[in-house]
C-alpha atoms as a PDB file:
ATOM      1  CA  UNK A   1       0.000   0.000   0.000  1.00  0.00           C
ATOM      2  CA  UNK A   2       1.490   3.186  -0.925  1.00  0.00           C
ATOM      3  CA  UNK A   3       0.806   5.714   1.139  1.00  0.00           C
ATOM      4  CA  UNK A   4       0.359   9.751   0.270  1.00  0.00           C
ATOM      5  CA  UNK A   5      -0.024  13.040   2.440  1.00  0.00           C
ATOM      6  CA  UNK A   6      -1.136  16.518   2.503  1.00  0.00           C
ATOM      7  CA  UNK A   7      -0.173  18.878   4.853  1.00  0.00           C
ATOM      8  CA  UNK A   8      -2.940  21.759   5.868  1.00  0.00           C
ATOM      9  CA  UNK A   9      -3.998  24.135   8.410  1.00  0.00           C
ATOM     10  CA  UNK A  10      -5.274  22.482  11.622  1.00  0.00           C
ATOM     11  CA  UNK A  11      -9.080  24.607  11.034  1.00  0.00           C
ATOM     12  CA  UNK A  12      -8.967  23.669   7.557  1.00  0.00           C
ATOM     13  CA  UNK A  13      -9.060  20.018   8.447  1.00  0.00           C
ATOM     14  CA  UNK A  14     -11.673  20.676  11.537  1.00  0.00           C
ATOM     15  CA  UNK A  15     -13.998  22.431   8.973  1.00  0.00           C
ATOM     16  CA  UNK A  16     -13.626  19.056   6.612  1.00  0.00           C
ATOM     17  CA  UNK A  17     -13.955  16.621   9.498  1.00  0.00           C
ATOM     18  CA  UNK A  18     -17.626  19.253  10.379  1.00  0.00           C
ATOM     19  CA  UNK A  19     -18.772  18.564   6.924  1.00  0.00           C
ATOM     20  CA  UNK A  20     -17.835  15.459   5.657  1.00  0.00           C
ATOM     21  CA  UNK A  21     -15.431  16.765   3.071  1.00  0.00           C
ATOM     22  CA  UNK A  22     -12.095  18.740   2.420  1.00  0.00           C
ATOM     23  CA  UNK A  23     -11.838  20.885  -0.790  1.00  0.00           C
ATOM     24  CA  UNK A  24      -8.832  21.907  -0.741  1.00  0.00           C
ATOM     25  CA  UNK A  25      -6.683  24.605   0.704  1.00  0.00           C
ATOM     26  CA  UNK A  26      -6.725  27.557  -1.175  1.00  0.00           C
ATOM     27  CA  UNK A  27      -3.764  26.326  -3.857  1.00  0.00           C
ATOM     28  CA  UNK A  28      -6.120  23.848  -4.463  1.00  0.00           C
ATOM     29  CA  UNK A  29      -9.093  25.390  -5.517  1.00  0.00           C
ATOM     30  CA  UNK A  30      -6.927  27.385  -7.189  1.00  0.00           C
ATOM     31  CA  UNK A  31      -5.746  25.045  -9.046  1.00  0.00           C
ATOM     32  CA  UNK A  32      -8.905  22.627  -9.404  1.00  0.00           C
ATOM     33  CA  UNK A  33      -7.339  19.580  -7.663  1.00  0.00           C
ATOM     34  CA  UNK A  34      -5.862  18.624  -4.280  1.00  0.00           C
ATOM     35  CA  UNK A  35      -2.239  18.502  -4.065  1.00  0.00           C
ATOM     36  CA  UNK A  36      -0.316  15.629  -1.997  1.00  0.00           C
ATOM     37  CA  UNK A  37       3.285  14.606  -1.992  1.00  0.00           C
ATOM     38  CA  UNK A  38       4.803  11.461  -1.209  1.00  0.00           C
ATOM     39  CA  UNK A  39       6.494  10.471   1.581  1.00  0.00           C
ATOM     40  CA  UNK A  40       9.859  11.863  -0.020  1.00  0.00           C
ATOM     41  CA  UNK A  41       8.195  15.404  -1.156  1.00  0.00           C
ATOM     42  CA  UNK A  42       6.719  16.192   2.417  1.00  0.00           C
ATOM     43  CA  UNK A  43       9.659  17.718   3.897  1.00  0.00           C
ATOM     44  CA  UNK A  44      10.128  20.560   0.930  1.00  0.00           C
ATOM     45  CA  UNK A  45       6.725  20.961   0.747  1.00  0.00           C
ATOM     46  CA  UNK A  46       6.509  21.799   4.115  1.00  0.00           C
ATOM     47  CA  UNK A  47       9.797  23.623   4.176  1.00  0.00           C
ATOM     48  CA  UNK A  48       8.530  25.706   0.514  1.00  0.00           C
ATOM     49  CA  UNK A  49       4.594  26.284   1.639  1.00  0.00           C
ATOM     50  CA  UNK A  50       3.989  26.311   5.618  1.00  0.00           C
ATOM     51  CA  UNK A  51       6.265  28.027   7.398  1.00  0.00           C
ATOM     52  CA  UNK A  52       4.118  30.346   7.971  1.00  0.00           C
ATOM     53  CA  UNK A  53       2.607  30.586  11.841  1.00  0.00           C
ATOM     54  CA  UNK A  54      -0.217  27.852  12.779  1.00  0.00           C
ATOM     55  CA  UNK A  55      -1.037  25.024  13.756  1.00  0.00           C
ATOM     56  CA  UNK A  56      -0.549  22.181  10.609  1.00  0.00           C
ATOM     57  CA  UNK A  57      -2.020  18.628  10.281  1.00  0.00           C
ATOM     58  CA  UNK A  58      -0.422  15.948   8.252  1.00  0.00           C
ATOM     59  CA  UNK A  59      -2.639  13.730   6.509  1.00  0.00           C
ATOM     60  CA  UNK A  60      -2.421  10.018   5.583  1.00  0.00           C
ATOM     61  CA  UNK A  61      -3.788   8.670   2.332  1.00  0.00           C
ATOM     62  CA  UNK A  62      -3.457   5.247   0.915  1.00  0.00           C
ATOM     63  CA  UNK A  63      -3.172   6.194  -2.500  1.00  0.00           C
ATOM     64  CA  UNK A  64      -4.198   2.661  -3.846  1.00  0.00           C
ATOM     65  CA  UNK A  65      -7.606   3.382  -2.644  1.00  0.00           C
ATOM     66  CA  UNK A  66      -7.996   6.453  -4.810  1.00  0.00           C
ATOM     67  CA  UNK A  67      -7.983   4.299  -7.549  1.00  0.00           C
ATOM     68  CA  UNK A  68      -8.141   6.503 -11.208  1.00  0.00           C
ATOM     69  CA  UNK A  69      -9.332   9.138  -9.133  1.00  0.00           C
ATOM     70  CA  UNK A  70      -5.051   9.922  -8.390  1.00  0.00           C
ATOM     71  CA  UNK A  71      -3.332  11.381 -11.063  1.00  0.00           C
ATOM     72  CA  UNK A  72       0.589  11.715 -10.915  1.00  0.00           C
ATOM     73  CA  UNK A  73       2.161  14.975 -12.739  1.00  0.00           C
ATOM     74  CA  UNK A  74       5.226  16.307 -13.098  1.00  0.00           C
ATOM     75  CA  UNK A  75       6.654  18.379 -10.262  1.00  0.00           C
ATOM     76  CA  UNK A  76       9.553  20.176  -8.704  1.00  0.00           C
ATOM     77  CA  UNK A  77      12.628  18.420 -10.111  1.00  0.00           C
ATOM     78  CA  UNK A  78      10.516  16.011 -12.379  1.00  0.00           C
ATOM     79  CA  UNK A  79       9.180  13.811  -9.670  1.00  0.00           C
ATOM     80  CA  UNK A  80       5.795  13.037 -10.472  1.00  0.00           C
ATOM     81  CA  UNK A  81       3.353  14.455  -7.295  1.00  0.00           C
ATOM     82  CA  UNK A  82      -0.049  12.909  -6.450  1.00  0.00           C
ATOM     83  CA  UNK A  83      -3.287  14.963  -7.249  1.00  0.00           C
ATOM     84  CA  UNK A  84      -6.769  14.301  -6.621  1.00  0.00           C
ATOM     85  CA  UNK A  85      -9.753  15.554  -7.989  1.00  0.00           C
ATOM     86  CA  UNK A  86     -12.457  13.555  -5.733  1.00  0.00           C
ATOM     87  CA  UNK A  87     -12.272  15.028  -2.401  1.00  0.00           C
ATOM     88  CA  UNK A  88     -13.620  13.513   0.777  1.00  0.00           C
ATOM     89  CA  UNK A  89     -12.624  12.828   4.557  1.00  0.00           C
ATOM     90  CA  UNK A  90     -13.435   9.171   4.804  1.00  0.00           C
ATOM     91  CA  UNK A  91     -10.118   8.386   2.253  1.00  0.00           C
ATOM     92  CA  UNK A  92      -7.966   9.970   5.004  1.00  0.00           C
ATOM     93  CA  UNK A  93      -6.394   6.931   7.166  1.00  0.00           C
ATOM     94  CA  UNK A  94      -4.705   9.009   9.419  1.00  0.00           C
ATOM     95  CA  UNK A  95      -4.103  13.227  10.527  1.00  0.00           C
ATOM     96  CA  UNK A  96      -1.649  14.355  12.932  1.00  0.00           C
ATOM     97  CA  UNK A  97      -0.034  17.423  14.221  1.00  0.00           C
ATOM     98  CA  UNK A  98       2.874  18.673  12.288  1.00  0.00           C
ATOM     99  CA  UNK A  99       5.730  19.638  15.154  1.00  0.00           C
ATOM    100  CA  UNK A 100       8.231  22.359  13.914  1.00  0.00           C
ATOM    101  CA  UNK A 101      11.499  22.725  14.381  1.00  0.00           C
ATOM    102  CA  UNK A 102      13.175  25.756  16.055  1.00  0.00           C
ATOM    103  CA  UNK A 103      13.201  28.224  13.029  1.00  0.00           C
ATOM    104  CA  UNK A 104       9.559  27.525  12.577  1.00  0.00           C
ATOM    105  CA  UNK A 105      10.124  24.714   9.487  1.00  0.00           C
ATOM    106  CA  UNK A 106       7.274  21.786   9.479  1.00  0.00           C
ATOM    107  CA  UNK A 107       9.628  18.318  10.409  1.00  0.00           C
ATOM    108  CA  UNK A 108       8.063  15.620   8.060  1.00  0.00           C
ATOM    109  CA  UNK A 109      11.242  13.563   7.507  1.00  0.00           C
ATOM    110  CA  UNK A 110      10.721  10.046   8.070  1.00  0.00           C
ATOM    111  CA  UNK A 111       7.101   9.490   6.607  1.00  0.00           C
ATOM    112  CA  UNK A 112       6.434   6.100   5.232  1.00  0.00           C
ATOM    113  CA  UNK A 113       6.326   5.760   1.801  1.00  0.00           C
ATOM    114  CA  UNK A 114       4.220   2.331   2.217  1.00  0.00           C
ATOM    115  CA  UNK A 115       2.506   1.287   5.576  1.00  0.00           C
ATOM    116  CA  UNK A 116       4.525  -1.470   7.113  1.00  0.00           C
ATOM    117  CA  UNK A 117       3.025  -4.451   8.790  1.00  0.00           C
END
């Protein structure tokens, strides 16, 4: 099982959990889709996009469940990133708070890339 994650505002995810199902952040509407990274993006996404003050949530998706529903695109240094264009909460396996390191950078190092056991 391969495993995928976006990394959001702690209210954004409350206001999903309230109603059942998340959007998107604002890039994402933006851009039509939801935006994930693997396991070995996290870390620069969170370093690039939330250093800003706040409290963040890391998400957990399997991406085998998403089925056709995941697309893979080229990103940052032609890695392909994980998008999705069917949002909804119950797909999330998984959200915890992001801890930050003393300058204020999200620490996502060390996510699973597949779930073990």
């Amino acid at each position: 099982m391969s495993l995928i994650y976006k990394i959001l505002a702690a209210e954004a995810w409350r206001t999903a959990q309230a109603s059942g199902v998340f959007v998107g952040a604002a890039i994402d509407l933006q851009d039509g889709y939801i935006h994930f990274s693997t396991a070995h993006q996290a870390q620069e996404t969170a370093r690039r996009y939330f250093q800003a003050p706040g409290h963040l949530v890391v998400l957990t998706v399997d991406a085998d469940r998403l089925g056709g529903a995941l697309k893979w695109e080229p990103s940052r240094g032609g890695d392909l990133s994980p998008s999705l264009r069917t949002p909804s909460t119950a797909l999330v396996e998984q959200a915890a708070q992001v801890i930050r390191d003393s300058d204020g950078v999200p620490m996502l190092a060390g996510l699973p890339s597949e779930r073990v056991g």
